[in-house]
Protein backbone atom coordinates (compact mmCIF):
# COMPACT_ATOMS: atom_id res chain seq x y z
CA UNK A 1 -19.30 8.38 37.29
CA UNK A 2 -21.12 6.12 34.86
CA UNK A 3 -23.68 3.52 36.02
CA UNK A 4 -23.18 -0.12 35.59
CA UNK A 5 -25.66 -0.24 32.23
CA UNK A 6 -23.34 2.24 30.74
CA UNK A 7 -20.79 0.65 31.24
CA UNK A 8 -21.34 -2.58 29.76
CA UNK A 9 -22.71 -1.08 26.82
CA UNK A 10 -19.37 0.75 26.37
CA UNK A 11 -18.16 -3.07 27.03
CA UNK A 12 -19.72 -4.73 24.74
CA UNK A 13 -19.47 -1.97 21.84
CA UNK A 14 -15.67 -2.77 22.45
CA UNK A 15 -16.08 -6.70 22.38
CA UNK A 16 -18.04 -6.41 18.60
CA UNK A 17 -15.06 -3.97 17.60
CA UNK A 18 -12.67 -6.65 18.31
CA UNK A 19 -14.57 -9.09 16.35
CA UNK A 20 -14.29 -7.28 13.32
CA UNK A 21 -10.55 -6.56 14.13
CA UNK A 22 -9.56 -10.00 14.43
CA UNK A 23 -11.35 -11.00 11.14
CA UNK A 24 -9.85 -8.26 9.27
CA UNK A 25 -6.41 -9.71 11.05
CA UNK A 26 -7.45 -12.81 9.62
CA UNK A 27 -8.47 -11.72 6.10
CA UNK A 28 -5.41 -9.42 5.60
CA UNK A 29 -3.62 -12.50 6.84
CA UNK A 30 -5.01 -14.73 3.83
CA UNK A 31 -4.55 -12.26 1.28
CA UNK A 32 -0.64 -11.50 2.18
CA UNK A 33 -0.20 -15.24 1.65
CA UNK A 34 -1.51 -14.91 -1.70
CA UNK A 35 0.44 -11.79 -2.95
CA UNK A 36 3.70 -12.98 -1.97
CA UNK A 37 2.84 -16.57 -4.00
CA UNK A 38 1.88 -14.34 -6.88
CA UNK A 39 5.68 -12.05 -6.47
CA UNK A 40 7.38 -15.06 -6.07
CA UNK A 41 5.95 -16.82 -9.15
CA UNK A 42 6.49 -13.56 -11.22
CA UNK A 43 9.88 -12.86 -10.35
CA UNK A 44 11.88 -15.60 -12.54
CA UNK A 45 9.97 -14.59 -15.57
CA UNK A 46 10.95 -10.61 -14.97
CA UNK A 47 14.94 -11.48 -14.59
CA UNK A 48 14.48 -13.35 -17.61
CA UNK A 49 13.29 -10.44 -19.39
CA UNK A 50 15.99 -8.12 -17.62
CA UNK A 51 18.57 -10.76 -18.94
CA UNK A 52 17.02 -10.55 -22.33
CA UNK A 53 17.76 -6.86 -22.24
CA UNK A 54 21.24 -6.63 -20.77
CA UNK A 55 22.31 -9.12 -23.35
CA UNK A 56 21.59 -6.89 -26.23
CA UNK A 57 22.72 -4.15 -24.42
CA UNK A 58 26.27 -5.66 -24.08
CA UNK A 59 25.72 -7.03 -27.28
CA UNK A 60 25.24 -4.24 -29.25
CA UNK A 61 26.18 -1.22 -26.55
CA UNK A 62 26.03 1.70 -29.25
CA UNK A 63 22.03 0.86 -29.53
CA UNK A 64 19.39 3.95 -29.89
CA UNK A 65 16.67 3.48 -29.21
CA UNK A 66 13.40 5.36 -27.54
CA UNK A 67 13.15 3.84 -24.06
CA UNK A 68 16.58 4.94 -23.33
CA UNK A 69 15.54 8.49 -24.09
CA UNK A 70 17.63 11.55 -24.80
CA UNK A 71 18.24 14.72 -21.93
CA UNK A 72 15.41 17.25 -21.49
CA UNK A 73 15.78 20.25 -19.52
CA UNK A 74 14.83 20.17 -16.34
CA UNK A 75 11.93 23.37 -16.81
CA UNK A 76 10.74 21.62 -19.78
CA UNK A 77 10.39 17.87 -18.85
CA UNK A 78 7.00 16.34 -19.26
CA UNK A 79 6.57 13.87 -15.75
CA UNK A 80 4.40 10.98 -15.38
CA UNK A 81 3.29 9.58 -11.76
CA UNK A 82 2.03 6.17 -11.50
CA UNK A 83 0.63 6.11 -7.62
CA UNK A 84 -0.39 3.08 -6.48
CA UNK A 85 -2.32 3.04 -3.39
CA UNK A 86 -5.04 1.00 -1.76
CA UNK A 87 -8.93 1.18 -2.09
CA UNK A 88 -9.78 1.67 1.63
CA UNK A 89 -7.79 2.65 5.29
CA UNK A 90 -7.22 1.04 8.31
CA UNK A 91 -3.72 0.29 7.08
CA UNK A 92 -1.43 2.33 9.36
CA UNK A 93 0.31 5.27 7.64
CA UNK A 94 0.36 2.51 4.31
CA UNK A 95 -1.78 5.35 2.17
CA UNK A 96 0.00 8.30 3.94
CA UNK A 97 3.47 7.09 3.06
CA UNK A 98 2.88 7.29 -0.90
CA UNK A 99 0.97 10.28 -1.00
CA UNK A 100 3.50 12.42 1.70
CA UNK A 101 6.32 11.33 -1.51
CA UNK A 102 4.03 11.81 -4.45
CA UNK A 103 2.98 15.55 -2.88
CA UNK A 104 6.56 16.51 -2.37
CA UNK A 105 7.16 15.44 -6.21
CA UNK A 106 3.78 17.58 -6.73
CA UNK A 107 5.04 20.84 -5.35
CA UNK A 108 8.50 20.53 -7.15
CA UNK A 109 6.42 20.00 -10.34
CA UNK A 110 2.62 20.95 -10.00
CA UNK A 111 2.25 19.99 -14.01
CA UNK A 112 3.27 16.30 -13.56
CA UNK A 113 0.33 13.65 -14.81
CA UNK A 114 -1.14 11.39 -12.26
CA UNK A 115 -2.11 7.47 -13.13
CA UNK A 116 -3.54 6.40 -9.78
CA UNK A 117 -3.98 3.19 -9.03
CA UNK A 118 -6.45 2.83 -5.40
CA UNK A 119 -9.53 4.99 -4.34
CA UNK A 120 -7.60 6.39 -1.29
CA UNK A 121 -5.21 7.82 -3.70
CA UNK A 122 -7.87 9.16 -5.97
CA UNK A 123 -10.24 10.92 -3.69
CA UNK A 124 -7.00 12.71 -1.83
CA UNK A 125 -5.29 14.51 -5.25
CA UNK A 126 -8.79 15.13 -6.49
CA UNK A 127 -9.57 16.99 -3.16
CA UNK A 128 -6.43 18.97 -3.79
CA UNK A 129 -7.21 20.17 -6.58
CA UNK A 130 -4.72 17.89 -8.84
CA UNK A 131 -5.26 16.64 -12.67
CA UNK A 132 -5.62 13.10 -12.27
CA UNK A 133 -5.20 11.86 -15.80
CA UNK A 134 -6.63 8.19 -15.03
CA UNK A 135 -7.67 6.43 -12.47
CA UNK A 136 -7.45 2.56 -12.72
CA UNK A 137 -10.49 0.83 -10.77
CA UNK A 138 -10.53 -2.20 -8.61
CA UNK A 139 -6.57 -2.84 -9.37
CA UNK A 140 -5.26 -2.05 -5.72
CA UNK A 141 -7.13 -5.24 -4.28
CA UNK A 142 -7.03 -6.91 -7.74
CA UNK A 143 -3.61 -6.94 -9.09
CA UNK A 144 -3.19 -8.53 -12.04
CA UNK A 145 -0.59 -9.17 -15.10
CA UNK A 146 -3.69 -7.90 -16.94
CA UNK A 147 -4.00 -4.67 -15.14
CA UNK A 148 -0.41 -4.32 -15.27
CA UNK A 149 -0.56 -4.27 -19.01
CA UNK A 150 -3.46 -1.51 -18.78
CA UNK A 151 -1.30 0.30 -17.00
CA UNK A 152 1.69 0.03 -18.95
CA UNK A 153 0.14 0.77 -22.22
CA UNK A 154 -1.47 3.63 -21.46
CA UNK A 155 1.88 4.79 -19.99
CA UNK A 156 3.73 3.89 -23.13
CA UNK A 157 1.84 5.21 -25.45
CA UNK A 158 2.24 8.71 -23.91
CA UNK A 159 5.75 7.78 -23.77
CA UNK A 160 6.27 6.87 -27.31
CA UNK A 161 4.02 9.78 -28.58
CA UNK A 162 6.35 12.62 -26.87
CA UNK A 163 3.80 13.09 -24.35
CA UNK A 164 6.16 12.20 -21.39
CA UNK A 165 9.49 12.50 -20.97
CA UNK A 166 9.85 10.57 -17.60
CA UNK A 167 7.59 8.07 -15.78
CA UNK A 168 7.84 7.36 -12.30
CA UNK A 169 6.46 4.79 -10.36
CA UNK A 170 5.60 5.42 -6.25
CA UNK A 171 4.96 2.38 -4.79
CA UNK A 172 5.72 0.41 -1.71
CA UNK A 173 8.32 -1.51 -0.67
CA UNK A 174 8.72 -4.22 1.89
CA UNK A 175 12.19 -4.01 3.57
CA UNK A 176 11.89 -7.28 5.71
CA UNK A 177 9.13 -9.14 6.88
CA UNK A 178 7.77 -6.69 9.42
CA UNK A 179 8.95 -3.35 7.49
CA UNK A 180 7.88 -1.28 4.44
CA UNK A 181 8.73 2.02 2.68
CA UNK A 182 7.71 4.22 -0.01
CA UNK A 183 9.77 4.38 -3.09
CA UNK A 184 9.85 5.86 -5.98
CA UNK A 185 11.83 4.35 -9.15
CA UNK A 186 12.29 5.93 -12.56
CA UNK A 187 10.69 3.53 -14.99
CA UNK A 188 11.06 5.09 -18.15
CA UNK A 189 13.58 6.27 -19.78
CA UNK A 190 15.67 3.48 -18.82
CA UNK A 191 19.21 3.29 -17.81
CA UNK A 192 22.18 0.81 -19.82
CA UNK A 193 23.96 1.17 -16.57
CA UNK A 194 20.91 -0.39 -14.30
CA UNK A 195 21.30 -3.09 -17.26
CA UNK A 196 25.29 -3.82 -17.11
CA UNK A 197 25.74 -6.52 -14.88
CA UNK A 198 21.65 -7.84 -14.60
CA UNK A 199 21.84 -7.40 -10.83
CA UNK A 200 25.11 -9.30 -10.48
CA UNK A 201 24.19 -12.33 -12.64
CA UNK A 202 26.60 -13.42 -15.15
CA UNK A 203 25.69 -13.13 -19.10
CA UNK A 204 27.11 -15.51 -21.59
CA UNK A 205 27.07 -13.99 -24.71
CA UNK A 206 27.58 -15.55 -28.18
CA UNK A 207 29.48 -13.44 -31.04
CA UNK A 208 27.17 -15.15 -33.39
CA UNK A 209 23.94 -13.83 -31.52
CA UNK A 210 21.43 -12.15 -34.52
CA UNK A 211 18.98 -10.14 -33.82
CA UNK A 212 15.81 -10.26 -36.57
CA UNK A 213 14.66 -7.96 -37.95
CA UNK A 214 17.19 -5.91 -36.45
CA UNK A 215 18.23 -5.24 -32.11
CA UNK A 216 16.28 -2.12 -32.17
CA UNK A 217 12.73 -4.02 -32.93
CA UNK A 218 14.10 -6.58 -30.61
CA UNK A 219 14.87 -3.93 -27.88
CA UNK A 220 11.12 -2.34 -28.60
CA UNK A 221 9.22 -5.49 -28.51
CA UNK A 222 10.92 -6.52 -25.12
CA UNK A 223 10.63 -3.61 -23.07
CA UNK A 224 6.99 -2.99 -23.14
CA UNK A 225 7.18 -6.56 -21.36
CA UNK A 226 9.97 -5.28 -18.75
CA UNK A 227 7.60 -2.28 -18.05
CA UNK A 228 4.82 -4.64 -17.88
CA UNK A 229 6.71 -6.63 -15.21
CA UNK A 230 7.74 -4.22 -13.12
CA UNK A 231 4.54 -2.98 -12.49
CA UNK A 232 2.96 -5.77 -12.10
CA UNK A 233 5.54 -6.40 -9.22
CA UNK A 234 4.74 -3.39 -7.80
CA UNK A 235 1.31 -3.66 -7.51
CA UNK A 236 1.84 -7.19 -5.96
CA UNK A 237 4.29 -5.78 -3.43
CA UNK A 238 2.37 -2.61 -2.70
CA UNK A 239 -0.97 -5.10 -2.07
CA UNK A 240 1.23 -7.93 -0.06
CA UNK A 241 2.52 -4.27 2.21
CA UNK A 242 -0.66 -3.19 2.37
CA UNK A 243 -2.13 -6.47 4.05
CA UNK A 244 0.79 -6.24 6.55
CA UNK A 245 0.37 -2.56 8.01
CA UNK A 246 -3.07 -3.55 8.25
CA UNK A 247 -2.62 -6.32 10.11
CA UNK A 248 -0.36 -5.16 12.31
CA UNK A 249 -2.87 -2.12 12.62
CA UNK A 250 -5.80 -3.92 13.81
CA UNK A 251 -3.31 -6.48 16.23
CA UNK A 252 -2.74 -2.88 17.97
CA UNK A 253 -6.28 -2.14 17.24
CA UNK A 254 -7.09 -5.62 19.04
CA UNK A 255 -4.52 -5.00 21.92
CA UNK A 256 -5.75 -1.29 22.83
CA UNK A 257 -9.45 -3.09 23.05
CA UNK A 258 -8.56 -5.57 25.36
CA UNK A 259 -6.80 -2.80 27.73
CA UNK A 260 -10.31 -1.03 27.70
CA UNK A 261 -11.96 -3.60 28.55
CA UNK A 262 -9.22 -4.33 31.73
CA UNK A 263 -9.82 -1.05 32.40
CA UNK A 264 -13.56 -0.97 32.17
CA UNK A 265 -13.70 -4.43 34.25
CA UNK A 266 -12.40 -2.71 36.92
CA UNK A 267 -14.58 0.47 36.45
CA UNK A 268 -17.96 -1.91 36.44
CA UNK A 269 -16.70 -3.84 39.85
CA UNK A 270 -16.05 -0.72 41.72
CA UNK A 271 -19.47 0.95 40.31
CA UNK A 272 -21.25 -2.48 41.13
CA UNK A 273 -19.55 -2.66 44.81
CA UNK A 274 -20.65 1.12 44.95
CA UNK A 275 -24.02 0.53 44.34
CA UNK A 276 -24.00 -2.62 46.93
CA UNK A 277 -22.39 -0.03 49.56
CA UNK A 278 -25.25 2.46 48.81
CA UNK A 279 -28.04 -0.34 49.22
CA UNK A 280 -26.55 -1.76 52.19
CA UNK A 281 -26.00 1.59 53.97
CA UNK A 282 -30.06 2.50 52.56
CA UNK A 283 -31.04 -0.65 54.05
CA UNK A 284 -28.85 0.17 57.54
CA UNK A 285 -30.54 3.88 57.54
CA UNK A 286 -33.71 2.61 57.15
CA UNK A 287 -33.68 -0.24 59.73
CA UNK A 288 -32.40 2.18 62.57
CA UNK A 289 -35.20 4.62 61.70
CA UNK A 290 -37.81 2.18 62.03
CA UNK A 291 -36.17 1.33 64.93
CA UNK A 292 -35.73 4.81 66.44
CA UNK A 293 -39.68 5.55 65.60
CA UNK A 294 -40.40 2.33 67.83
CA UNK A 295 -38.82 3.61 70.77
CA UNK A 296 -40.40 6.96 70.32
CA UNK A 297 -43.96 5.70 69.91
């Protein structure tokens, strides 16, 4: 059994572990605030740009053009992964999530090009042996329109120069308020059917409607921006799910340290009466000696 200093080291190790627990509660806390103003601010200006599109589209339905793509075979398709992850742990299965579905994806198609966003992300596919074509820095705990556009860019330019047939984007997903998921959403080619209706919102659409220099330009100028958006809304939502597993994380974290420390209460005042018991009964031993040698002498 351990002694009372033991004890109360093991004690007060726990009590600075919660301290850092509840201000990482308190930080992810903060920063989940944040990330859902950020989604919320972005999200008119990305169903604008998704109405932009589905009005050409129904406009002029017969449209080719490059980000709609054409059918590869399956054995010959070029794959691009953008993995967004976050820069550190603590975060419940947050990191494990993404990287369970982007392994899977890995196995079906070991030649598939990685763009990781987050260090977690990074140091697993590297230890596994996996190309990682880039790796964007400090954009998991810094998203960013800006590093959105990075990102896009260097996906479309791969795109566009027959590099990559299909780009995916594994991300995660809050469900409600409490709940999150990883997903993973084809974001280019693109689909005229995901554009039809614009997510149930109605289109009013002129016969008169030109576009300059002609819809195809149109359709290429405005679709690096949809790409643009989207992952800048993932990013935001990935960050704003991130902050939530790891707050719930270190609220368990917090609640498992104050059941040690029950526990260990009760293990120092039993120890502690112990030790009384054994002085008292020392004490009791030693009086009755002294007591016995009196008599004798």
């Amino acid at each position: 059994m351990a002694n009372t200093r033991e004890i109360q080291s093991r004690m007060k190790s726990i009590q600075d572990t919660m301290k850092i627990t509840n201000a990482m509660y308190m930080i992810s806390s903060s920063k989940l605030k944040k990330a859902k103003k950020s989604l919320e601010a972005s999200t008119a200006h990305f169903y604008a740009i998704q109405g932009s599109i589905a009005r050409i589209l129904r406009h002029v339905p017969d449209i080719e053009n490059i980000y709609f793509g054409t059918e590869t075979a399956p054995d010959q398709k070029r794959v691009g992964y953008i993995v967004v992850t976050a820069d550190k742990g603590l975060a419940g299965a947050y990191n494990q999530n993404v990287i369970k579905l982007v392994q899977k994806e890995l196995d079906a198609n070991p030649q598939g090009e990685l763009f990781v966003v987050g260090q977690i992300g990074r140091n697993y596919f590297e230890k596994k042996g996996y190309k990682i074509h880039r790796h964007f820095q400090y954009t998991a705990q810094n998203p960013s329109i800006h590093r959105a556009r990075v990102i896009a860019e260097e996906i479309l330019v791969r795109y566009n120069e027959g590099k990559l047939d299909e780009v995916y984007i594994v991300y995660t997903r809050s469900i409600n308020g409490m709940d999150s998921e990883a997903e993973m959403f084809k974001l280019l080619p693109l689909s005229k059917a995901d554009f039809s209706m614009n997510n149930g919102m109605e289109l009013m659409v002129s016969d008169t409607t030109r576009y300059l220099p002609t819809p195809n330009d149109v359709m290429n100028a405005i679709v690096p921006n949809y790409v643009t958006g989207y992952i800048y809304g993932a990013l935001v939502e990935s960050f704003a799910c991130e902050q939530n597993d790891r707050m719930m994380a270190m609220d368990a974290a917090t609640g498992n340290a104050t059941d040690m420390l029950k526990s260990l209460s009760i293990e120092y005042n039993r120890v502690r009466q112990a030790a009384i018991t054994q002085e008292i009964t020392e004490v009791i031993a030693g009086a009755k000696a002294q007591k016995r040698k009196k008599s004798n002498g």
